[in-house]
Protein backbone atom coordinates (compact mmCIF):
# COMPACT_ATOMS: atom_id res chain seq x y z
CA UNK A 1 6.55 20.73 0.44
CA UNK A 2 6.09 18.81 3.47
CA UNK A 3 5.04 15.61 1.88
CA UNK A 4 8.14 15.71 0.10
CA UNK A 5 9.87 15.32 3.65
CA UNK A 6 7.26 12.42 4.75
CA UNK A 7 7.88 10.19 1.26
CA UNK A 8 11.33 10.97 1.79
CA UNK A 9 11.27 10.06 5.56
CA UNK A 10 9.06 6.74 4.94
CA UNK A 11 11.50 5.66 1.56
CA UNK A 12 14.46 6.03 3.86
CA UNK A 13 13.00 3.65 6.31
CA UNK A 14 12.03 1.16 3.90
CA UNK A 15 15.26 1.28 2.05
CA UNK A 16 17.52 1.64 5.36
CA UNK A 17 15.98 -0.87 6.91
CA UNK A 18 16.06 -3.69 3.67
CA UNK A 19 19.39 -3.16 3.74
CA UNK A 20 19.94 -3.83 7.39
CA UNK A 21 17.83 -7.17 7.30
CA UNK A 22 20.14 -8.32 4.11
CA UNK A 23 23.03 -7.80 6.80
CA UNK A 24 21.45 -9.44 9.66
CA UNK A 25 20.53 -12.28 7.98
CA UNK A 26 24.32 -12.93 7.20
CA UNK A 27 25.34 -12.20 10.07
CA UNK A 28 23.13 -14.43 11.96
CA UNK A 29 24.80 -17.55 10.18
CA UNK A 30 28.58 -16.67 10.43
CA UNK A 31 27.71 -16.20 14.14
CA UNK A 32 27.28 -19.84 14.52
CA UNK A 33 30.98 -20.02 12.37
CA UNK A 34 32.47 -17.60 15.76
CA UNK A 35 30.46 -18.56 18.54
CA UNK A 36 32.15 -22.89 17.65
CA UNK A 37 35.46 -21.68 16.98
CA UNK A 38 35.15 -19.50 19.74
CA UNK A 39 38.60 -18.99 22.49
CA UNK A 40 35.83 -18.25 24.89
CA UNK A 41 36.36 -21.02 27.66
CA UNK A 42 33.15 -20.68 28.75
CA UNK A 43 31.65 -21.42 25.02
CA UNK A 44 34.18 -24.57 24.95
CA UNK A 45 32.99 -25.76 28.06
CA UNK A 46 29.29 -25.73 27.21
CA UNK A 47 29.60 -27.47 23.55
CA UNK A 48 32.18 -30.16 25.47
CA UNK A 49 29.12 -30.81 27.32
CA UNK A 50 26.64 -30.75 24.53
CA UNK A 51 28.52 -33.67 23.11
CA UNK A 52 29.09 -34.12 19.32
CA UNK A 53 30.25 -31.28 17.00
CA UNK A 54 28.13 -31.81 14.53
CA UNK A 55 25.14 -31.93 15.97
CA UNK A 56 26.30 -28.85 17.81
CA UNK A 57 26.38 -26.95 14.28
CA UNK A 58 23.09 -28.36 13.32
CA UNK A 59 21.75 -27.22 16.60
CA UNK A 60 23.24 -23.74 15.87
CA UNK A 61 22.03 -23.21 12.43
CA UNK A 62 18.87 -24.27 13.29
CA UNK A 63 18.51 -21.24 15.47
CA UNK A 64 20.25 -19.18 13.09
CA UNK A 65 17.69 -20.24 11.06
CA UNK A 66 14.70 -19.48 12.99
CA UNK A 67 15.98 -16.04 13.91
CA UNK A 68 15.88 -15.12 10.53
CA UNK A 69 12.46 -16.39 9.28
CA UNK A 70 11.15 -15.00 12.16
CA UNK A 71 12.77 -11.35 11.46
CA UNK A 72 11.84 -11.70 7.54
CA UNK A 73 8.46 -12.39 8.31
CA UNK A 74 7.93 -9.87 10.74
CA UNK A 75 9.76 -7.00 8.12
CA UNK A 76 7.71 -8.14 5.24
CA UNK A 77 4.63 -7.11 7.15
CA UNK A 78 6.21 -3.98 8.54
CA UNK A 79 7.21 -3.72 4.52
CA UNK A 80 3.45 -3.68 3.30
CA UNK A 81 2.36 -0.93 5.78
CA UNK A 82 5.80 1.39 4.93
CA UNK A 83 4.74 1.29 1.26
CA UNK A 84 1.18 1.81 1.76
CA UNK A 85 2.15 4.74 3.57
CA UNK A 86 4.11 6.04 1.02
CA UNK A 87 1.53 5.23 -1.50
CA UNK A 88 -0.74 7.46 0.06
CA UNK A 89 1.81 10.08 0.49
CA UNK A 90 2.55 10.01 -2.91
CA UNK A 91 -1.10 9.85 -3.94
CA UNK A 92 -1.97 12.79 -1.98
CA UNK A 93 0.55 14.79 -2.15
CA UNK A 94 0.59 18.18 -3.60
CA UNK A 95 2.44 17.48 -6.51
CA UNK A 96 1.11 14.43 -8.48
CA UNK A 97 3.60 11.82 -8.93
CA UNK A 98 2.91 9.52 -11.33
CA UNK A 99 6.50 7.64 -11.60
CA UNK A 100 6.77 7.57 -7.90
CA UNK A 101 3.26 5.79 -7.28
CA UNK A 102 3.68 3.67 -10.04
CA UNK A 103 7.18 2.30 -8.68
CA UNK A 104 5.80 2.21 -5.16
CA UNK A 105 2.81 -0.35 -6.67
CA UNK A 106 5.52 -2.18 -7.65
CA UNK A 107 7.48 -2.71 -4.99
CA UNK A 108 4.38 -2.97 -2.67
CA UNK A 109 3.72 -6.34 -5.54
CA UNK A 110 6.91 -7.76 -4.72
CA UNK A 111 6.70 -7.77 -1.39
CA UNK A 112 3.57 -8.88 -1.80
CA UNK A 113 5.41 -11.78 -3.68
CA UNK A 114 7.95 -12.64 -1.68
CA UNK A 115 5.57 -12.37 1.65
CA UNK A 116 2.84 -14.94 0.30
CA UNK A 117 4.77 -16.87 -2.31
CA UNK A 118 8.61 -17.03 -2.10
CA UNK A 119 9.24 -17.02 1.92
CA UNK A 120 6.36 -19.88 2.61
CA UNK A 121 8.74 -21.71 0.13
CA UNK A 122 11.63 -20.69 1.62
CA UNK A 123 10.69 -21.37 5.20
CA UNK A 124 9.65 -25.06 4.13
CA UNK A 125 12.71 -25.88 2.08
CA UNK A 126 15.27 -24.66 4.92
CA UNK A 127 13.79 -26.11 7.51
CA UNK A 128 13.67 -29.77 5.53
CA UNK A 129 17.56 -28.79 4.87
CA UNK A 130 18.07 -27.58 8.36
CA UNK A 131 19.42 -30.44 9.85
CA UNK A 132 20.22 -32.40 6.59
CA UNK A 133 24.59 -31.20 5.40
CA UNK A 134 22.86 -31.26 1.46
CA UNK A 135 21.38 -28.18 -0.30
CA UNK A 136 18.15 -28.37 -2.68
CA UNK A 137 18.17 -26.56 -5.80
CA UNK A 138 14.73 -25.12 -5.15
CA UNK A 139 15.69 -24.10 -2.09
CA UNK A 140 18.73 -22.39 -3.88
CA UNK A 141 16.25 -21.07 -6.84
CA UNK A 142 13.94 -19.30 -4.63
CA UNK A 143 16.67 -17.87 -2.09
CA UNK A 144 18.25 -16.03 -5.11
CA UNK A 145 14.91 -14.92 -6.73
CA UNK A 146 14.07 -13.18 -3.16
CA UNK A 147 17.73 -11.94 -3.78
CA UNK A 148 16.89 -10.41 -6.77
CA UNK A 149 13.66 -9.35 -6.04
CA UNK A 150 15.16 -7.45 -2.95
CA UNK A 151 17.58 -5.43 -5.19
CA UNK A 152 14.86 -4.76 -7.80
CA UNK A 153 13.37 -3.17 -5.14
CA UNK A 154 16.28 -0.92 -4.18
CA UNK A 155 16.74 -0.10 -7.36
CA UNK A 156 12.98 1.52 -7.65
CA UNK A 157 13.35 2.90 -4.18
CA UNK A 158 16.30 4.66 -5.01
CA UNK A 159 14.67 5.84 -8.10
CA UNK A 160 11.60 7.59 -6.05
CA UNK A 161 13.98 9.10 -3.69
CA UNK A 162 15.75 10.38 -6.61
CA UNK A 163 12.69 11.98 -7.34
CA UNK A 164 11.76 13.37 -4.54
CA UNK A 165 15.03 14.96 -4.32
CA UNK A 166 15.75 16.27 -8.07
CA UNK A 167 12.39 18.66 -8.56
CA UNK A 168 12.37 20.48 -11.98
CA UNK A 169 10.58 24.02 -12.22
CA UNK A 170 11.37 24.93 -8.65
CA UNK A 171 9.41 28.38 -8.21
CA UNK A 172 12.39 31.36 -7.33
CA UNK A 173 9.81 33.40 -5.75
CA UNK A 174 7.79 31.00 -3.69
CA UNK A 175 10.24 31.99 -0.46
CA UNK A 176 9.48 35.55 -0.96
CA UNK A 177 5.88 34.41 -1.29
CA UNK A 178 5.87 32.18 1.82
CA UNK A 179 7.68 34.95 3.77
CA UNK A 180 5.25 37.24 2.99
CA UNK A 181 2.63 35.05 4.37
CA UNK A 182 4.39 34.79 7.26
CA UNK A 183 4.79 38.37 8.37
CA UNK A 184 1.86 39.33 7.38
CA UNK A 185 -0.02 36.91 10.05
C-alpha cells in the first residue's frame, strides 16, 4: 500500500513540476515584453542609458533565453532520475504493474529524446536566432515536437496516476485484517 503513496508522490512531482517549467518558460519571455514597457522610472532610466531599443530587446531575450536552456537542461536531468525512481517503484512494488512500467519506459525514452536529441538542437538554433529578428523553420519544427512530446508525456503520466488511484478488487476485509495485526502486537 505504501508504494502506491511513493509512485503517487514521485508522478506528482514529475507531472507538477513539467507543468510549471511549460509556464516559466513563457513567462520568462513576456518578462522582457513588461520589464521595456515598464512605468518604472528607474527601468526607463537604465535602458535610456543602454542606448538603442533594439538592441535593448535583443539584449533581453538573450537572457530570457539563457534562463530557460539553462532551467530545461537542468529539469531534464532531474526528469531522468524522477522516472527512474518511479520505475523502480513500480517494478517493485507489491502489486505488479505492468501498464504503469511500461508507460513510465516511455516517458523515461522521451525524455531521453528530448534531453540528447531535440534540446542540443534547440539550444543551437535559438541561440543562432537570438540576436537575428527572423525565425528558422527547424528551429520552429523542433520547438513544437518538444511541445508535443511534453504533452504525450502528460498524457501517460496522467494515465499511471489514474492507475494508481482507480484499484479494482480492493480486499473489504484487509482493514479488519491489518487491525488485527495491530492489536495483537
Amino acid at each position: 500500500m505504501q508504494f502506491h503513496r511513493l509512485a503517487s508522490f514521485i508522478i506528482g512531482i514529475w507531472l507538477g513540476v513539467g507543468v510549471f517549467m511549460g509556464v516559466v518558460a513563457t513567462q520568462n519571455f513576456q518578462n522582457v515584453s513588461r520589464v521595456i514597457t515598464s512605468v518604472d522610472l528607474r527601468a526607463i532610466d537604465a535602458q535610456k542609458k543602454a542606448g538603442d531599443p533594439d538592441n535593448l530587446r535583443y539584449l533581453y531575450r538573450y537572457f530570457a533565453g539563457e534562463a530557460n536552456r539553462y532551467l530545461f537542461e537542468q529539469w531534464e536531468w532531474a526528469q531522468l532520475l524522477l522516472g527512474l525512481a518511479l520505475l523502480l517503484v513500480l517494478l517493485f512494488g507489491r502489486t505488479y504493474q505492468k501498464l504503469s512500467m511500461s508507460l513510465c519506459a516511455l516517458m523515461l525514452l522521451i525524455v531521453v529524446f528530448e534531453r540528447f536529441k531535440l534540446t542540443p538542437a534547440i539550444i543551437d538554433l535559438g541561440r543562432a536566432l537570438e540576436f537575428g529578428a527572423g525565425t528558422s523553420q527547424r528551429f520552429n519544427f523542433y520547438h513544437a515536437l518538444y511541445g508535443y512530446s511534453e504533452l504525450t508525456k502528460l498524457a501517460m503520466g496522467l494515465l499511471i496516476t489514474a492507475r494508481l488511484l482507480i484499484r479494482r478488487g480492493v480486499d473489504k476485509k484487509a482493514f479488519v485484517r491489518e487491525y488485527q495485526r495491530t492489536t495483537e502486537a
